[in-house]
Protein backbone atom coordinates (compact mmCIF):
# COMPACT_ATOMS: atom_id res chain seq x y z
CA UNK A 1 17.06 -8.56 53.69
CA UNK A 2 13.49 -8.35 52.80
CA UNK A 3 13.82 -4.13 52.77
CA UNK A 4 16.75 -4.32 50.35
CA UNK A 5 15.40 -6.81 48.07
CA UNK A 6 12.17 -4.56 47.95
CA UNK A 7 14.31 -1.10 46.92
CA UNK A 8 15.79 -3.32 44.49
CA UNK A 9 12.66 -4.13 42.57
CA UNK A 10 11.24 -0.32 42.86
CA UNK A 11 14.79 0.92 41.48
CA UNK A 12 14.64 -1.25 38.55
CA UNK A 13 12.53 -0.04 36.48
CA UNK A 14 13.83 3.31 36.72
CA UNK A 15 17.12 2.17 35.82
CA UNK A 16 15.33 0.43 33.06
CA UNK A 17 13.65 4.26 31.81
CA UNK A 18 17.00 5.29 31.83
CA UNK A 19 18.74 3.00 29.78
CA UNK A 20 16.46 3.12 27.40
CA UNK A 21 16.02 6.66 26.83
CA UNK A 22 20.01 6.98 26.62
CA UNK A 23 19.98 4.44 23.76
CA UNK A 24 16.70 5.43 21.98
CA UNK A 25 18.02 6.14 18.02
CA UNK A 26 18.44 10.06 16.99
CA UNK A 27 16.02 11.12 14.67
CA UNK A 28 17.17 11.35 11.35
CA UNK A 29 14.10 13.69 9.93
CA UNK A 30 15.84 16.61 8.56
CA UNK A 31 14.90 20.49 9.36
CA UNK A 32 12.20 22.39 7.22
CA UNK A 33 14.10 23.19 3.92
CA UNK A 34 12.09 25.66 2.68
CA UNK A 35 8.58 27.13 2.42
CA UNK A 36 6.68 26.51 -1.53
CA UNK A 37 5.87 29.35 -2.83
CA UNK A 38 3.23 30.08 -6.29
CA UNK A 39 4.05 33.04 -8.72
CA UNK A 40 2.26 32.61 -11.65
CA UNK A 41 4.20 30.27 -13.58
CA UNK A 42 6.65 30.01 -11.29
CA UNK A 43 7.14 27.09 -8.23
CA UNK A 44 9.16 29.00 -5.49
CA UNK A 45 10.80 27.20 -2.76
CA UNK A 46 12.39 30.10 0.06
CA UNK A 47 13.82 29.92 3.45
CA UNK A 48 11.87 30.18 6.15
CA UNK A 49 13.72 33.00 6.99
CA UNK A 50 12.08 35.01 4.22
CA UNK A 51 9.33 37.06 5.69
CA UNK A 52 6.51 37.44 2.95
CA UNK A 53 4.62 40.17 2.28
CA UNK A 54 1.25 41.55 0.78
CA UNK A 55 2.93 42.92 -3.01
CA UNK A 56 3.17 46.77 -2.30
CA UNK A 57 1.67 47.18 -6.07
CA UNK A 58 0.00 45.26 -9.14
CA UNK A 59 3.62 44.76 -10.61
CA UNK A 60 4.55 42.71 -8.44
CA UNK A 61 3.43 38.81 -7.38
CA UNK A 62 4.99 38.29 -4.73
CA UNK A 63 7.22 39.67 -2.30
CA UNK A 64 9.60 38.77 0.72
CA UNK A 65 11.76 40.66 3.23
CA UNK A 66 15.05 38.83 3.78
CA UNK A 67 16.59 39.09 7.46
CA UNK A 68 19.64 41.61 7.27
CA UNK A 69 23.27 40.27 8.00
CA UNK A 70 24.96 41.40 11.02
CA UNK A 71 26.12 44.99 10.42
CA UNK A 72 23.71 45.85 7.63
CA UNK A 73 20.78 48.27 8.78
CA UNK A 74 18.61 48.92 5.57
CA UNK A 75 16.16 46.26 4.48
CA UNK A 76 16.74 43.97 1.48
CA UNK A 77 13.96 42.50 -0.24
CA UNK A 78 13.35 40.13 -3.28
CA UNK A 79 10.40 41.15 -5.64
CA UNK A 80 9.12 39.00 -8.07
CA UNK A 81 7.33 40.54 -11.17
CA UNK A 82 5.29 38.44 -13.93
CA UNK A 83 6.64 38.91 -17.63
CA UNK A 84 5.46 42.80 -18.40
CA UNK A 85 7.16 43.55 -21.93
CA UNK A 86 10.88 44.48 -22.68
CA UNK A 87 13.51 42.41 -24.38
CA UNK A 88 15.66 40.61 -22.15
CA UNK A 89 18.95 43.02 -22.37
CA UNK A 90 16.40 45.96 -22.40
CA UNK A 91 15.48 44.77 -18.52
CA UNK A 92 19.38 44.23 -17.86
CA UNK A 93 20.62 48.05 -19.14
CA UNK A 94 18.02 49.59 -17.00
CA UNK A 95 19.23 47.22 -14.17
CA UNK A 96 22.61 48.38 -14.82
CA UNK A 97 21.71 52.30 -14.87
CA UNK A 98 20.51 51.43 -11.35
CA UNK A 99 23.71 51.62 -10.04
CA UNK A 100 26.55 54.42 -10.76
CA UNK A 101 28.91 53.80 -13.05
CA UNK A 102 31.64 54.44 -10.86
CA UNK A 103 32.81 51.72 -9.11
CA UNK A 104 30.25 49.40 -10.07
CA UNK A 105 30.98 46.00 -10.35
CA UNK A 106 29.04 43.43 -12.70
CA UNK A 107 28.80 39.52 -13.54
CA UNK A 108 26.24 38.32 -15.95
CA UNK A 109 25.56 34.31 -16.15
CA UNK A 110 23.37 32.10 -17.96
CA UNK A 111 21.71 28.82 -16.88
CA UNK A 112 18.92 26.22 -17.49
CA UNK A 113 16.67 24.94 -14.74
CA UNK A 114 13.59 22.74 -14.45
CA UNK A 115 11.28 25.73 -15.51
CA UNK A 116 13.40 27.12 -17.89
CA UNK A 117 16.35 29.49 -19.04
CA UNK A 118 17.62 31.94 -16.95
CA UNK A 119 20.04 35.02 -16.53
CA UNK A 120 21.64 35.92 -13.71
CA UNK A 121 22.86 39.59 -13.11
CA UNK A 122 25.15 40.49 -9.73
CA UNK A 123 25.69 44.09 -9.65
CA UNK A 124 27.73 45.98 -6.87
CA UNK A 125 28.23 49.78 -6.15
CA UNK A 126 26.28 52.48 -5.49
CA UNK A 127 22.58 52.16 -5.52
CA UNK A 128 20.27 54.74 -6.73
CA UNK A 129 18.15 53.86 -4.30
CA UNK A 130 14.08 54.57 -5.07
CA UNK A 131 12.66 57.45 -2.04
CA UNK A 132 9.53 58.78 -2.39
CA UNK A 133 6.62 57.16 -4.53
CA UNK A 134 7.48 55.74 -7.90
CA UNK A 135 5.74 58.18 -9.85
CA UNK A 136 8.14 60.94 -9.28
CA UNK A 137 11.06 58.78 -9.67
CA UNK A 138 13.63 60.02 -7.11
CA UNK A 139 16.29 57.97 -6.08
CA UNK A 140 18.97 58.67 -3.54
CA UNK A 141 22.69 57.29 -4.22
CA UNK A 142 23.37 54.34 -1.83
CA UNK A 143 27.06 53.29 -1.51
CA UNK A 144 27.57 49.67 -0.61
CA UNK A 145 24.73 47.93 -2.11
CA UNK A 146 24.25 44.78 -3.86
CA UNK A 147 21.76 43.40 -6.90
CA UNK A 148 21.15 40.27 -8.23
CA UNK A 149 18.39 39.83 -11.22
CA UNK A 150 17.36 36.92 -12.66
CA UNK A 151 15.31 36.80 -15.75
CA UNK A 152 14.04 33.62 -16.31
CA UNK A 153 12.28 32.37 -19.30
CA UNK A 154 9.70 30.09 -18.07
CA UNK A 155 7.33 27.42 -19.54
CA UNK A 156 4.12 26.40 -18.99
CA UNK A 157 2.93 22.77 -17.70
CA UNK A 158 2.67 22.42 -21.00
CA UNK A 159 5.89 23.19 -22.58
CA UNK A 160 4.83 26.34 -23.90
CA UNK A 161 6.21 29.74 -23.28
CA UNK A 162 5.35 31.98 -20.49
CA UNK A 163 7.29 34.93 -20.69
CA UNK A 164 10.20 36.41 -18.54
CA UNK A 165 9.19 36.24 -14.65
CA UNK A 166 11.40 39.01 -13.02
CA UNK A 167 13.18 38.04 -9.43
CA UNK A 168 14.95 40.99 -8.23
CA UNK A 169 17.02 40.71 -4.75
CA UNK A 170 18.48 43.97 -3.56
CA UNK A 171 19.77 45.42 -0.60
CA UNK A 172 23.13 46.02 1.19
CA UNK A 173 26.02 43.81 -0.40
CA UNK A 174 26.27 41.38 2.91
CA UNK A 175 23.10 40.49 2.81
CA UNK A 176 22.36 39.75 -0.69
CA UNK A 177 25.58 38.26 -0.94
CA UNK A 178 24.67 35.88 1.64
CA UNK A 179 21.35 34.67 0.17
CA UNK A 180 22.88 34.32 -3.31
CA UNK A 181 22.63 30.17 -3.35
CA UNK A 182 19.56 30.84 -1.60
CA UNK A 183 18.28 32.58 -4.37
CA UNK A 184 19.20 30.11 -6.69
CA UNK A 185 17.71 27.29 -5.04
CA UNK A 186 14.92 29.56 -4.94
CA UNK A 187 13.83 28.81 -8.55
CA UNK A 188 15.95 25.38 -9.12
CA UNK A 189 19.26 26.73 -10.19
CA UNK A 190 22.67 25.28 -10.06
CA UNK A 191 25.64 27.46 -10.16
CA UNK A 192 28.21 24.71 -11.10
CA UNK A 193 26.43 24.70 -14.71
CA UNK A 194 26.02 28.31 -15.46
CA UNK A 195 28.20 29.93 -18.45
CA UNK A 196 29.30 33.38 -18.65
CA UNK A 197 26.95 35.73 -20.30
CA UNK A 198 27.53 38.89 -22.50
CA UNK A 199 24.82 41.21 -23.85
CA UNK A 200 24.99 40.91 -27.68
């Protein structure tokens, strides 16, 4: 009697452990959202996904290779480029002569976010994609490709102008196309308030 009464008292507290951890409350903390990110004027918040990188020239502030979607070989990457002159549907023709004319595909929308105005431009086709150093400016053409630019008029702390910061997100058309809300959340966009845009 004595024996049993004894492996009663060592098991208890084990059962005990084990209760306890079974009913111990989930956590509620939620996963790491996203990494904050400076570009000049700009407050960046991006997956952690998105690799960044040292800017491969002075044109650029910041960089970041994006993890390609199953199927999708080439890299896609989203450059970010401080305001460097051009009107605003200057930057988006050249965009557009980026890709063939034949069978390209484009939406244009505008929006307002916390640091300012924006444009959106989703272009689809064939890429003339850049080989070869920028100065001799050869490009090779690049079926099944995907671009979206934003050019978003920012403001200062302030409330003063700071120009139009250039984010540029290019690469095959699966993988862009799924990082698109990630590139709006990116700057603070929200899709359910853009309008459609035309150039004038």
């Amino acid at each position: 009697m004595r024996i049993r009464f004894m492996w009663l008292l060592l098991a208890l507290p084990l059962l005990v452990v084990t209760v306890s951890a079974e009913d111990a409350p989930k956590s509620d903390a939620p996963a790491a959202s996203g990494k904050e990110v400076k570009a000049g004027d700009l407050n960046l918040t991006v997956p952690p996904s998105w690799k960044q990188q040292q800017p491969s020239n002075s044109l650029r502030l910041a960089q970041f290779a994006i993890t390609p979607a199953e199927g999708d070989a080439d890299p896609t990457e989203l450059v970010i480029s401080p305001p460097i002159g051009g009107t605003r549907e200057a930057n988006i023709a050249r965009w557009i002569d980026q890709f063939e004319k034949e069978g390209r595909e484009l939406v244009m929308s505008q929006g307002k976010c916390p640091q300012g105005e924006y444009v959106l431009v989703q272009l689809s086709g064939t890429y003339r994609r850049p080989v070869g150093p920028p100065i001799m400016r050869k490009t090779v053409p690049t079926p099944g490709y995907r671009m979206h630019g934003v050019i978003l008029s920012a403001t200062s702390k302030d409330g003063a102008p700071a120009g139009n910061y250039f984010l540029k997100l290019t690469g095959p058309a699966k993988t862009v196309a799924a990082n698109e809300e990630a590139l709006r959340a990116a700057f603070g966009a929200d899709k359910s308030k853009e309008e459609k845009y035309e150039l004038p």
